[in-house]
N, C-alpha and C. Protein backbone atom coordinates (compact mmCIF):
# COMPACT_ATOMS: atom_id res chain seq x y z
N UNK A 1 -40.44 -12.65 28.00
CA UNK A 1 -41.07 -12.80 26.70
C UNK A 1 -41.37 -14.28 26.51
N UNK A 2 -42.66 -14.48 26.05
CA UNK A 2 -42.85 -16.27 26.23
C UNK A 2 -42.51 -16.55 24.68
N UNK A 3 -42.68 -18.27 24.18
CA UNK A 3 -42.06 -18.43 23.01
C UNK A 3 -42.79 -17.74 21.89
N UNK A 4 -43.85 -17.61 22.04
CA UNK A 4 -44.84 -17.20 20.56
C UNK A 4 -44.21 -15.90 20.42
N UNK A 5 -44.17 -14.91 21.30
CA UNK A 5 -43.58 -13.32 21.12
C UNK A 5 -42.47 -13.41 20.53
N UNK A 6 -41.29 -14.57 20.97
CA UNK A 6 -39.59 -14.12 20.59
C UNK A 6 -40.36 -14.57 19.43
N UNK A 7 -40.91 -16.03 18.97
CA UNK A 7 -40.89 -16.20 17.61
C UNK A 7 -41.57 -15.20 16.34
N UNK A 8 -42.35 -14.56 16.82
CA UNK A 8 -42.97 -13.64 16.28
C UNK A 8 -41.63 -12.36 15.98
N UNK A 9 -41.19 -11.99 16.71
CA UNK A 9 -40.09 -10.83 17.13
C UNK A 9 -39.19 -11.26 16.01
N UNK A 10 -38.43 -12.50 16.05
CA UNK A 10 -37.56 -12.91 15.29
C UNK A 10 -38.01 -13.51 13.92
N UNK A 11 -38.94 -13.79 14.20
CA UNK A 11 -39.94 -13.80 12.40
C UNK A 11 -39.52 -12.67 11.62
N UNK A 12 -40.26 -11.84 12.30
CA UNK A 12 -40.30 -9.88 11.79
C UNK A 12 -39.09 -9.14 11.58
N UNK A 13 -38.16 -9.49 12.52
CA UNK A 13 -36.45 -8.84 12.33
C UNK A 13 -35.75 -10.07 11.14
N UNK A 14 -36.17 -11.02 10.70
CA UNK A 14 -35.83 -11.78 9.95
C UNK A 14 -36.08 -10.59 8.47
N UNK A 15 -37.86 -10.51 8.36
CA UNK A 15 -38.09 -10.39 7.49
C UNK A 15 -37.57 -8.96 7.27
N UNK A 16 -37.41 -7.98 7.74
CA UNK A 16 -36.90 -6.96 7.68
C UNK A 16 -35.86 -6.79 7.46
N UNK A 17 -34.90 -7.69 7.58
CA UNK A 17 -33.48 -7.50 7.52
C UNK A 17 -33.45 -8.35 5.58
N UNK A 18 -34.25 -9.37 5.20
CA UNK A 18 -34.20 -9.66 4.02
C UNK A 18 -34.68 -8.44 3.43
N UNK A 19 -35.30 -7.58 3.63
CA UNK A 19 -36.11 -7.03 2.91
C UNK A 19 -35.58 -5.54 3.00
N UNK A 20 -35.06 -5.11 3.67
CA UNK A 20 -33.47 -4.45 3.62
C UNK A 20 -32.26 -5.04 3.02
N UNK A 21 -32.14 -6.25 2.62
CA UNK A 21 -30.97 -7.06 1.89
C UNK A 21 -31.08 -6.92 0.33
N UNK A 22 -32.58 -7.03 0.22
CA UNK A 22 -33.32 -6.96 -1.53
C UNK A 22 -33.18 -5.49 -1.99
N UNK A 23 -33.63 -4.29 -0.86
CA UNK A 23 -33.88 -3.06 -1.42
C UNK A 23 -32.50 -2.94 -1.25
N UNK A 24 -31.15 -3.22 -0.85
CA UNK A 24 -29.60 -2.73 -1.24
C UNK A 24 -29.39 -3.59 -2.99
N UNK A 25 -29.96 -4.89 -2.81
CA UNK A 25 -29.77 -5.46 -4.03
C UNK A 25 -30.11 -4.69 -4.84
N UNK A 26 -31.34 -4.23 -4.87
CA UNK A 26 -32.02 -3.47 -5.92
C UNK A 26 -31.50 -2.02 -6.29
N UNK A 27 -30.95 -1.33 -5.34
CA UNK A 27 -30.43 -0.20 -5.60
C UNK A 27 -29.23 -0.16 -6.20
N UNK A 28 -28.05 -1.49 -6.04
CA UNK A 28 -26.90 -1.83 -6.36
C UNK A 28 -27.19 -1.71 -8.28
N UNK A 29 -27.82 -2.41 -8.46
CA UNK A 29 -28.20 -2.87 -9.89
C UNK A 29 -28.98 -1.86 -10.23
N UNK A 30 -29.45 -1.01 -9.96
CA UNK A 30 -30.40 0.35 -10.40
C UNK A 30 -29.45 0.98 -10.35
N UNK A 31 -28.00 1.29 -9.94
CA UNK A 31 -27.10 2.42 -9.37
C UNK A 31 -26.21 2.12 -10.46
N UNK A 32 -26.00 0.69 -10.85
CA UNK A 32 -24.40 0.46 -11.16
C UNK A 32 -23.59 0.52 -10.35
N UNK A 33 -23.77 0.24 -9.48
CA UNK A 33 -22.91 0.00 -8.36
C UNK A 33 -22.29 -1.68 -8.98
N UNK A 34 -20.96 -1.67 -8.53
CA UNK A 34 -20.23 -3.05 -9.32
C UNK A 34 -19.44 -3.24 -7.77
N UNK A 35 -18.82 -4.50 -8.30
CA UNK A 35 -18.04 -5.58 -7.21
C UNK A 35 -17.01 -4.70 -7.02
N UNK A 36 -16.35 -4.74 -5.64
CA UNK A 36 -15.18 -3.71 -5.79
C UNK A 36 -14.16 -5.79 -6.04
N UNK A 37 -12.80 -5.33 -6.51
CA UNK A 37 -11.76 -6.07 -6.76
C UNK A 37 -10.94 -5.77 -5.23
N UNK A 38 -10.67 -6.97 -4.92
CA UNK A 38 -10.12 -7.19 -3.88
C UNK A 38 -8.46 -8.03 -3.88
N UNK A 39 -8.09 -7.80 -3.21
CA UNK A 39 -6.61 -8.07 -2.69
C UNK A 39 -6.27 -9.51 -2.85
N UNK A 40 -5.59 -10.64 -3.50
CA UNK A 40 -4.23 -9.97 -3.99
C UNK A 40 -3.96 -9.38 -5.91
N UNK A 41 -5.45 -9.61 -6.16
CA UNK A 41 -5.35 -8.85 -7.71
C UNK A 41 -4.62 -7.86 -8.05
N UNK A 42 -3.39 -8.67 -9.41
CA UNK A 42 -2.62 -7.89 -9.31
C UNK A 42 -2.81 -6.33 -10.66
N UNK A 43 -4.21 -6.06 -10.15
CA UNK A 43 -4.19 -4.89 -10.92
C UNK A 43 -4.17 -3.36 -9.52
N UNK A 44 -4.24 -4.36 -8.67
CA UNK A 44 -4.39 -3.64 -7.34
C UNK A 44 -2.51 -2.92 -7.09
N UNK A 45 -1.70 -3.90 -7.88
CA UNK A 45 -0.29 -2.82 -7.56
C UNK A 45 0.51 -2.86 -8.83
N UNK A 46 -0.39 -2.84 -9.92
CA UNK A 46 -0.16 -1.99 -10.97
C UNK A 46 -0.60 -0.05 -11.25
N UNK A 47 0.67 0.37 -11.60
CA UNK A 47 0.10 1.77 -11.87
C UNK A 47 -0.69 2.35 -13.08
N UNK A 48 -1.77 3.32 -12.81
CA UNK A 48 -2.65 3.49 -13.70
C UNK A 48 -2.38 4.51 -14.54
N UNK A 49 -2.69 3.78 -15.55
CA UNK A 49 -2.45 4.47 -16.75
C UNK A 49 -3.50 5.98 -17.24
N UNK A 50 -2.49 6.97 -17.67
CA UNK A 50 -2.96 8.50 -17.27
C UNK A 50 -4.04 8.25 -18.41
N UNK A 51 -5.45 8.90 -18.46
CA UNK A 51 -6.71 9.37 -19.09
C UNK A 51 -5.89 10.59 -19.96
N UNK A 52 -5.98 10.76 -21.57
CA UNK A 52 -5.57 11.34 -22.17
C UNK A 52 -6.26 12.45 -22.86
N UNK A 53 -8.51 11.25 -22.38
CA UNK A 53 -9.11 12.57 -22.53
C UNK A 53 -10.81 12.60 -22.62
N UNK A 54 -11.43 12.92 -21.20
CA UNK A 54 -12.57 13.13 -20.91
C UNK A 54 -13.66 13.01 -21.81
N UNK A 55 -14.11 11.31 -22.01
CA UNK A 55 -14.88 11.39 -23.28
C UNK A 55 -16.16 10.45 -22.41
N UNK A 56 -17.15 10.00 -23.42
CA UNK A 56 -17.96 9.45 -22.78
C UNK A 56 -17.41 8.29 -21.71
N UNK A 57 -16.24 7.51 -21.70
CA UNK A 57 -16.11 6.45 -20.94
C UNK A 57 -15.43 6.55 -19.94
N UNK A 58 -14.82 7.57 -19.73
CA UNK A 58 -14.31 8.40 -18.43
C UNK A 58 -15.64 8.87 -17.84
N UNK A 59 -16.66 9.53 -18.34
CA UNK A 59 -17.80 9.56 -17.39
C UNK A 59 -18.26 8.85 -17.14
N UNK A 60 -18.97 7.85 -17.52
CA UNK A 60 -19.47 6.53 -17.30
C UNK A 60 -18.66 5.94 -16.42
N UNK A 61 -17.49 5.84 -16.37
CA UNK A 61 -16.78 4.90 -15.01
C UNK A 61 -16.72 5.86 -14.04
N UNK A 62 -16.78 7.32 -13.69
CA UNK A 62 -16.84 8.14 -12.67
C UNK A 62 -18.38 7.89 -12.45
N UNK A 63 -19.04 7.72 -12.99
CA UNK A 63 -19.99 7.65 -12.49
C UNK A 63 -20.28 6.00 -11.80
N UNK A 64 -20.16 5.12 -12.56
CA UNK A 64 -20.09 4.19 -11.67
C UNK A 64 -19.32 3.63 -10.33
N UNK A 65 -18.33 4.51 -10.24
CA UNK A 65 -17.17 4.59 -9.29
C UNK A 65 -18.54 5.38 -8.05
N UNK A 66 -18.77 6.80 -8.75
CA UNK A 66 -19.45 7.42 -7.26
C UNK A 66 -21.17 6.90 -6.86
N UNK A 67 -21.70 5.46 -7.98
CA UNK A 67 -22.49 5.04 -7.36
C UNK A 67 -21.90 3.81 -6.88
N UNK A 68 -20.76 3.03 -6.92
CA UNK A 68 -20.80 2.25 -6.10
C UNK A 68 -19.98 2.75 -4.76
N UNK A 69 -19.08 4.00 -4.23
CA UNK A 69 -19.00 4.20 -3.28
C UNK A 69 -19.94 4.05 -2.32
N UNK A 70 -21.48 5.24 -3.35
CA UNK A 70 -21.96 5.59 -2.25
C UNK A 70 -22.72 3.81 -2.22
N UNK A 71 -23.13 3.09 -2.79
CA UNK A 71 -23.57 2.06 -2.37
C UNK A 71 -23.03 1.22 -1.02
N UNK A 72 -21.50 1.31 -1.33
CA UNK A 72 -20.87 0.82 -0.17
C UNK A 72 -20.70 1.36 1.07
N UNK A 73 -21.14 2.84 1.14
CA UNK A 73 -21.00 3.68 2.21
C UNK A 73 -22.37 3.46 2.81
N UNK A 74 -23.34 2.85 2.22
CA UNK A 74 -24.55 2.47 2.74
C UNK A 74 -24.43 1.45 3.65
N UNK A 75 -23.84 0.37 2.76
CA UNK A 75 -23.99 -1.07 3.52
C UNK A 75 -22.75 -1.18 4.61
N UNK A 76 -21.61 -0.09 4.00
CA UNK A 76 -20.90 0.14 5.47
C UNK A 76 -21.01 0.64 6.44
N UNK A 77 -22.06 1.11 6.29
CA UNK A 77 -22.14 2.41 7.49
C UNK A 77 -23.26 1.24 8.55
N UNK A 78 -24.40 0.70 7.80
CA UNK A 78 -25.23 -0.22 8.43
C UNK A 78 -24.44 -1.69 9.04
N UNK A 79 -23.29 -1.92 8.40
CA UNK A 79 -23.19 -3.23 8.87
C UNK A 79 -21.48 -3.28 9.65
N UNK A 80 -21.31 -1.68 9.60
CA UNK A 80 -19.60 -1.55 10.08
C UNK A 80 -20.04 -0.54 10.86
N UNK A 81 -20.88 0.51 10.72
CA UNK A 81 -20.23 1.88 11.18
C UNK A 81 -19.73 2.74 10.49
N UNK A 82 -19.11 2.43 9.63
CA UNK A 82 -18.67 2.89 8.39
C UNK A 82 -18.65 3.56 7.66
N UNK A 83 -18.50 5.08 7.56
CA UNK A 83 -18.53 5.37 6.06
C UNK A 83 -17.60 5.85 4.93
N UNK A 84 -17.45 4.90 3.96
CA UNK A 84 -16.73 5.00 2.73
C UNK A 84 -16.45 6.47 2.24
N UNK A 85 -15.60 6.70 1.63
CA UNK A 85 -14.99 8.42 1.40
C UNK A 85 -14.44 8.06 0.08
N UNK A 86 -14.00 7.21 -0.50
CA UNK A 86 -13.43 7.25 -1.62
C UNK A 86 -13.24 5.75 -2.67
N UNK A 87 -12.90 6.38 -3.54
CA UNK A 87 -12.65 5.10 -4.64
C UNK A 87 -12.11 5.40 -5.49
N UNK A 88 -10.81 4.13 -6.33
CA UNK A 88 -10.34 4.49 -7.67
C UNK A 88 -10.88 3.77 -8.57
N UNK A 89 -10.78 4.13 -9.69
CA UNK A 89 -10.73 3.19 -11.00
C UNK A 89 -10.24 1.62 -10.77
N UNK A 90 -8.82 1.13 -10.33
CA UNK A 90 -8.60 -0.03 -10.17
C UNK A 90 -8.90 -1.19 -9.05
N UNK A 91 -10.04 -0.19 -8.50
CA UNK A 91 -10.71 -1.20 -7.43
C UNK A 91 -12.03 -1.78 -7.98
N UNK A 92 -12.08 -1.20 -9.15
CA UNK A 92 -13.58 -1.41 -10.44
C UNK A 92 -12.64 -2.44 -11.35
N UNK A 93 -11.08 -2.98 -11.53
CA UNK A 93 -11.00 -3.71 -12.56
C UNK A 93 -10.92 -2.49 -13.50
N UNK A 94 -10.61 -0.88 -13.80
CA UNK A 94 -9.72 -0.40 -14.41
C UNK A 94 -8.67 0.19 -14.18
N UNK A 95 -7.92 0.20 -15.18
CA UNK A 95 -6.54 0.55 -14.65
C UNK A 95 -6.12 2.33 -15.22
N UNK A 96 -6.67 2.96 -15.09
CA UNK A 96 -7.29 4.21 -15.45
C UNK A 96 -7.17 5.31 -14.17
N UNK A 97 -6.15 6.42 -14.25
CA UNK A 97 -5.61 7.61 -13.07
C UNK A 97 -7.30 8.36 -13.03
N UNK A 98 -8.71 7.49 -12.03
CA UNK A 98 -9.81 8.26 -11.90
C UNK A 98 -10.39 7.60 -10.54
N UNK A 99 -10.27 8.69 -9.96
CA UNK A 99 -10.96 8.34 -8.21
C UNK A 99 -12.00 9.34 -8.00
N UNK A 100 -12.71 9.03 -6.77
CA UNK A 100 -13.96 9.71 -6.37
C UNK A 100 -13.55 9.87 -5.06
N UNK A 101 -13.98 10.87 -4.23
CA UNK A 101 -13.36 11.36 -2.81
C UNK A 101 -14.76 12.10 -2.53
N UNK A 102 -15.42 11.79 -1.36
CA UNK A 102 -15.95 12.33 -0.56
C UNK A 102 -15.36 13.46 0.22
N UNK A 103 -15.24 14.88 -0.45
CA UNK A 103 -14.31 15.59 0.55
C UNK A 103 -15.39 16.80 1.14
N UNK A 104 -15.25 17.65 2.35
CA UNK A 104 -16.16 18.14 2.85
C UNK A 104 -17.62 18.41 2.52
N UNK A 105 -18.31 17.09 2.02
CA UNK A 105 -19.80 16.97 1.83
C UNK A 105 -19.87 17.09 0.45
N UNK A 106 -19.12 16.89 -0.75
CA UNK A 106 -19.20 17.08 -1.77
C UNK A 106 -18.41 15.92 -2.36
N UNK A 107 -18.85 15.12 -3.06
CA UNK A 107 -18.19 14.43 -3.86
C UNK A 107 -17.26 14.64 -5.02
N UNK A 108 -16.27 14.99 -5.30
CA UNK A 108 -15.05 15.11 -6.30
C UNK A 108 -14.82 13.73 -6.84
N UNK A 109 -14.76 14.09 -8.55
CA UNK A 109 -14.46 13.21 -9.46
C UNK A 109 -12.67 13.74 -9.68
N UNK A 110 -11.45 13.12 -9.71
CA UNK A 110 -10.53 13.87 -10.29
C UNK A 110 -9.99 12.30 -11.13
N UNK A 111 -9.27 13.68 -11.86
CA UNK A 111 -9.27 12.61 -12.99
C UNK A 111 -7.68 12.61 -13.76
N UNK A 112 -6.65 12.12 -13.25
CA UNK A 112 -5.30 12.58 -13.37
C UNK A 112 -4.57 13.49 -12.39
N UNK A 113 -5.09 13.10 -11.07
CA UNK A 113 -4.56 13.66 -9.76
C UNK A 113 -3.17 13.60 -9.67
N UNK A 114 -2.72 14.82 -9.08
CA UNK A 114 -0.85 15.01 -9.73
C UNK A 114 -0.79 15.46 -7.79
N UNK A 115 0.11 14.99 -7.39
CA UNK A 115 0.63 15.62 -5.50
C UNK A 115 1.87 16.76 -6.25
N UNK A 116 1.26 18.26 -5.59
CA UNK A 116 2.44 18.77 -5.62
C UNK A 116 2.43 19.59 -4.72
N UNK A 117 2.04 19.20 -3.11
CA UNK A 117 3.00 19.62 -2.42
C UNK A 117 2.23 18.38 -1.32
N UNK A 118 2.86 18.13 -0.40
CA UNK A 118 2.91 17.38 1.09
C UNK A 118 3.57 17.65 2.23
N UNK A 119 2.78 18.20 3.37
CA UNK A 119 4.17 18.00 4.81
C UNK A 119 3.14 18.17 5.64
N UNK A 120 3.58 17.63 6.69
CA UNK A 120 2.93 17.50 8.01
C UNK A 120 3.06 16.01 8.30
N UNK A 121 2.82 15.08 9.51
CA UNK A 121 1.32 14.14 9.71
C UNK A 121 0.31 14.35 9.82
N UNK A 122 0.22 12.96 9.66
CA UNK A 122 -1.50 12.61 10.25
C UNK A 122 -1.51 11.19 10.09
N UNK A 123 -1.98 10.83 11.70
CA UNK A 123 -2.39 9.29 11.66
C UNK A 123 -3.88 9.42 12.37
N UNK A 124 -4.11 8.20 11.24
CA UNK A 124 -5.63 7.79 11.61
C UNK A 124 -6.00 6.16 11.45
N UNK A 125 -7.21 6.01 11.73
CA UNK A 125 -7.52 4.33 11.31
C UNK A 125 -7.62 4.58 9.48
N UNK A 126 -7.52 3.65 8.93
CA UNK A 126 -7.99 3.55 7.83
C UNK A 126 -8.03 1.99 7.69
N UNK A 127 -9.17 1.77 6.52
CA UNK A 127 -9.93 0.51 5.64
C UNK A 127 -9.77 0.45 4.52
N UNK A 128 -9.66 -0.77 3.64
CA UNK A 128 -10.08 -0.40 2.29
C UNK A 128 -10.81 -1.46 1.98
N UNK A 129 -11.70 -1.08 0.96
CA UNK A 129 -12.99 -1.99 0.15
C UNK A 129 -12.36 -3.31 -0.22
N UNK A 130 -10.84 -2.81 -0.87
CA UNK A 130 -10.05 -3.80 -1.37
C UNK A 130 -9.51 -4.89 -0.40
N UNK A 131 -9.49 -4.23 0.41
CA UNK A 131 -8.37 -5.41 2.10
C UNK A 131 -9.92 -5.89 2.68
N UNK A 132 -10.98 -6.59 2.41
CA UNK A 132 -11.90 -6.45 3.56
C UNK A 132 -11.46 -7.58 4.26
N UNK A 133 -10.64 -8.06 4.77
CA UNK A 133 -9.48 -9.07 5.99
C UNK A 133 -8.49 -8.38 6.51
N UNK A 134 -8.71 -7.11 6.24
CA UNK A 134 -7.13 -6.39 6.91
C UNK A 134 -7.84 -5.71 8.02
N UNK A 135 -8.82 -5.20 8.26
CA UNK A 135 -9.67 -4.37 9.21
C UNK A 135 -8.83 -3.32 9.20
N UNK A 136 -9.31 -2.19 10.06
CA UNK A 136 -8.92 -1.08 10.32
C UNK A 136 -7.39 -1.24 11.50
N UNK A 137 -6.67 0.10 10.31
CA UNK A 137 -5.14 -0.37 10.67
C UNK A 137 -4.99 1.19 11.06
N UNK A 138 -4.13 1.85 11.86
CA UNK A 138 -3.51 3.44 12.04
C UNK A 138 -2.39 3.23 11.13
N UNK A 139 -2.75 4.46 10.12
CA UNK A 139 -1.60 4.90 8.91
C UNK A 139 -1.24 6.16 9.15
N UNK A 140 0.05 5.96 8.83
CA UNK A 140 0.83 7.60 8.86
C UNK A 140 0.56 7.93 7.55
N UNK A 141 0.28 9.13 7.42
CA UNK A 141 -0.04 10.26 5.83
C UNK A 141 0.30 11.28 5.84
N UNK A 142 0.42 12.84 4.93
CA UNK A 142 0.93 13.70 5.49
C UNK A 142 -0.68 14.63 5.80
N UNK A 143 -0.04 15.24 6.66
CA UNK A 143 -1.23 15.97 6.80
C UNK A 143 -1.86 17.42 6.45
N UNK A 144 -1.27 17.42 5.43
CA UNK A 144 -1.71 18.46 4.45
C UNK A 144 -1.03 18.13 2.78
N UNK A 145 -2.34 18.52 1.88
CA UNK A 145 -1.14 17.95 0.58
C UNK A 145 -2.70 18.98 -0.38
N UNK A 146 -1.55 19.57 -1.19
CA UNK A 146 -2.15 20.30 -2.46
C UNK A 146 -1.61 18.97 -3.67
N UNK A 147 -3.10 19.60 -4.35
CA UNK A 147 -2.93 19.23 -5.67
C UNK A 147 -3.68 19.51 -6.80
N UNK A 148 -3.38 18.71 -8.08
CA UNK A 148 -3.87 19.35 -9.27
C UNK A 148 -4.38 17.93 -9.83
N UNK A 149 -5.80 18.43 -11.07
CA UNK A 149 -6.24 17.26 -11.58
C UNK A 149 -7.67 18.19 -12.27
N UNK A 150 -7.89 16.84 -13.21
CA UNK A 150 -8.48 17.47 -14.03
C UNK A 150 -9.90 16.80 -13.99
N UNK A 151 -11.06 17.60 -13.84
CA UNK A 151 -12.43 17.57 -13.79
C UNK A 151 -13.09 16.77 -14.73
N UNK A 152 -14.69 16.53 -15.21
CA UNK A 152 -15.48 16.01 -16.00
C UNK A 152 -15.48 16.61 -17.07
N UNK A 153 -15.49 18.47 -16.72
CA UNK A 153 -15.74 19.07 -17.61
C UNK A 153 -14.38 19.61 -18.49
N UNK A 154 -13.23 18.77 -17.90
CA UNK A 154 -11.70 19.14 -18.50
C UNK A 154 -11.04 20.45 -17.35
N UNK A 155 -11.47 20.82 -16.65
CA UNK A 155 -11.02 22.37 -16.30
C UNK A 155 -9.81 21.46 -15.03
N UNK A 156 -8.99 22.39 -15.07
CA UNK A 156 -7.63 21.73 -14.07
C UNK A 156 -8.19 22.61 -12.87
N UNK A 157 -7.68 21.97 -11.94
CA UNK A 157 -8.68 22.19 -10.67
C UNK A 157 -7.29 22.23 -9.22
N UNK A 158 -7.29 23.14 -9.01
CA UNK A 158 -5.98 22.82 -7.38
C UNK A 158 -6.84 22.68 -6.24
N UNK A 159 -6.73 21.43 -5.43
CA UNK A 159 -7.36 21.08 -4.09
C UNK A 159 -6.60 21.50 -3.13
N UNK A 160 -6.82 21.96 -1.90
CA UNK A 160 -5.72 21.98 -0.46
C UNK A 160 -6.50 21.35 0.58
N UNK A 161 -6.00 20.22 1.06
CA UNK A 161 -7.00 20.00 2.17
C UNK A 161 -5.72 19.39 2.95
N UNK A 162 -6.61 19.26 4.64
CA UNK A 162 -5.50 18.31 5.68
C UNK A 162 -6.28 17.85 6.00
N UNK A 163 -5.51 17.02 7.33
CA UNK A 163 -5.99 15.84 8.37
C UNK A 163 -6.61 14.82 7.79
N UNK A 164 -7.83 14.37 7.74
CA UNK A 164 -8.82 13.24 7.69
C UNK A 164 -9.05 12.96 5.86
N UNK A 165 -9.09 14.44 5.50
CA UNK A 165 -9.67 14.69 4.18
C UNK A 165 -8.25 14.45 3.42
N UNK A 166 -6.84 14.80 3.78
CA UNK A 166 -5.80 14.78 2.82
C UNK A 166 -5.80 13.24 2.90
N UNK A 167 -6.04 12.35 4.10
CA UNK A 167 -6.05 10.82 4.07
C UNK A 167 -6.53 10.48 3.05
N UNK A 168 -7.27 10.42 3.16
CA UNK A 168 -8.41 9.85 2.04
C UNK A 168 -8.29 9.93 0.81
N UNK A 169 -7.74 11.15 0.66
CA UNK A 169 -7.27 11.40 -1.00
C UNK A 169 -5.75 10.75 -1.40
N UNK A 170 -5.05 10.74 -0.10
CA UNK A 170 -3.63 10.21 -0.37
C UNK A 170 -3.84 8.91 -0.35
N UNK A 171 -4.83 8.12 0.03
CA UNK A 171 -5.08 6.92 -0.19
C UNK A 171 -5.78 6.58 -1.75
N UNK A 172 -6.31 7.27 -1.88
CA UNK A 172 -6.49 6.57 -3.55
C UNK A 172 -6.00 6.87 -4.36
N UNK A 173 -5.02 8.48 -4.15
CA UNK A 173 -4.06 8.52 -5.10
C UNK A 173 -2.67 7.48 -4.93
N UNK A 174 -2.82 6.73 -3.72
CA UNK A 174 -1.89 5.41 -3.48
C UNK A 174 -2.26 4.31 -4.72
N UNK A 175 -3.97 4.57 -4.46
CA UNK A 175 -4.14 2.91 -5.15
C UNK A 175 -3.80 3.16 -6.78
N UNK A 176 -4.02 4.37 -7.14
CA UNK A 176 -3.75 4.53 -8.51
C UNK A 176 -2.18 4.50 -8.80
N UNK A 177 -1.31 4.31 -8.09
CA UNK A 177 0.33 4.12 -8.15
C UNK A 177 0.33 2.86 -7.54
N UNK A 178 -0.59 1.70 -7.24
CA UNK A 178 -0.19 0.21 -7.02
C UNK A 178 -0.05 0.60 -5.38
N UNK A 179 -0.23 0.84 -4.59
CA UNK A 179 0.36 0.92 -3.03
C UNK A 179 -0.56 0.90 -2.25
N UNK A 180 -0.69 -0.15 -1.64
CA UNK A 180 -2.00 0.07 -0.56
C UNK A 180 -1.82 0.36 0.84
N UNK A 181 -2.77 0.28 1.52
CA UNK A 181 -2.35 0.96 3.13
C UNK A 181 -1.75 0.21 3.74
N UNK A 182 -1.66 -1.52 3.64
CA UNK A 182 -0.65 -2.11 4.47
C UNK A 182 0.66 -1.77 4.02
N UNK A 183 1.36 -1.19 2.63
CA UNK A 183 2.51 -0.47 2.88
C UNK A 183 3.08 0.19 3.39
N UNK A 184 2.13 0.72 4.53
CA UNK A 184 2.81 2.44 4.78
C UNK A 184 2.83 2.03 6.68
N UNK A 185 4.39 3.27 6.74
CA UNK A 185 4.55 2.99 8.43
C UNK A 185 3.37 2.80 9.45
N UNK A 186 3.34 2.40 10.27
CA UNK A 186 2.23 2.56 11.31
C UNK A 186 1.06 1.60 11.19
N UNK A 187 1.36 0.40 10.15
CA UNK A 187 0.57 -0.42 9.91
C UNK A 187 0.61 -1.41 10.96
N UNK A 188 -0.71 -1.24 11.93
CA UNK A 188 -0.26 -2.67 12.77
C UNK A 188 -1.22 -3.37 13.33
């Protein structure tokens, strides 16, 4: 390739990559997508205080919670590989029992997630939005866990899931009790 081509080549992947940088900007701020709060903020291992009752501002932060996941599941997936599965309230700067979970192709809002039952393992890699200096660590979780929690529309709701999917949920029902993934065995 002589110089005019690379410069041309790298002109064009320049401008494309700004111009892929603007249309995430733009969607961020069209989405409400917000800053996630990062580590060592100590609202990150404070426990969240239970939602007493599904009104306009509990939707409004579920909703900004599941547009800035998916925002971040964008720019993670393009610039990590990545894709994001979940989020709580106190990774937004509230301190409020409300996460979003990507669980088999459907996004779940729960809203006062209660564990009542757990057993098995399961280790996997896991990340969080909050650690972005911790990289991907193998965490032990259990690998199956029911539970209960309450919807947008108020209705109490029992989940059962394992493996990959109980991760994910046992991880943000972590962050909403202050505990993040470098707490847990198998961190290394």
């Amino acid at each position: 390739m002589n110089r005019r081509a690379f410069l041309k080549f790298g002109l064009c992947g320049s401008l494309a990559a700004a111009g892929g940088t603007g249309l995430l900007k733009i969607y961020k701020h069209a989405s409400g997508a917000k800053d996630i709060i990062a580590y060592p903020d100590p609202i990150l291992r404070a426990t969240a205080a239970p939602v007493e009752q599904i009104d306009a501002g509990v939707i409004s932060l579920a909703e900004r919670l599941i547009a800035t996941v998916r925002y971040y599941s964008v720019t993670g997936f393009f610039s990590k590989a990545l894709l994001g599965r979940g989020l709580s309230a106190p990774q937004l700067g509230v301190s409020k029992r409300v996460m979003v979970c990507g669980i088999q192709g459907r996004i779940h809002v729960l809203v006062n997630p209660q564990l009542v039952e757990q057993r098995g393992v399961y280790s996997g890699y896991e990340s969080c939005l909050s650690l972005p200096d911790h990289g991907r660590r193998v965490v032990c979780r259990p690998g199956f866990i029911k539970l209960l929690y309450t919807d947008l529309d108020g209705y109490r709701i029992q989940l059962e899931t394992a493996g990959e999917y109980a991760a994910v949920l046992s991880h943000e029902i972590d962050h909403l009790n202050g505990i993040l993934y470098i707490d847990h065995p198998g961190y290394a």
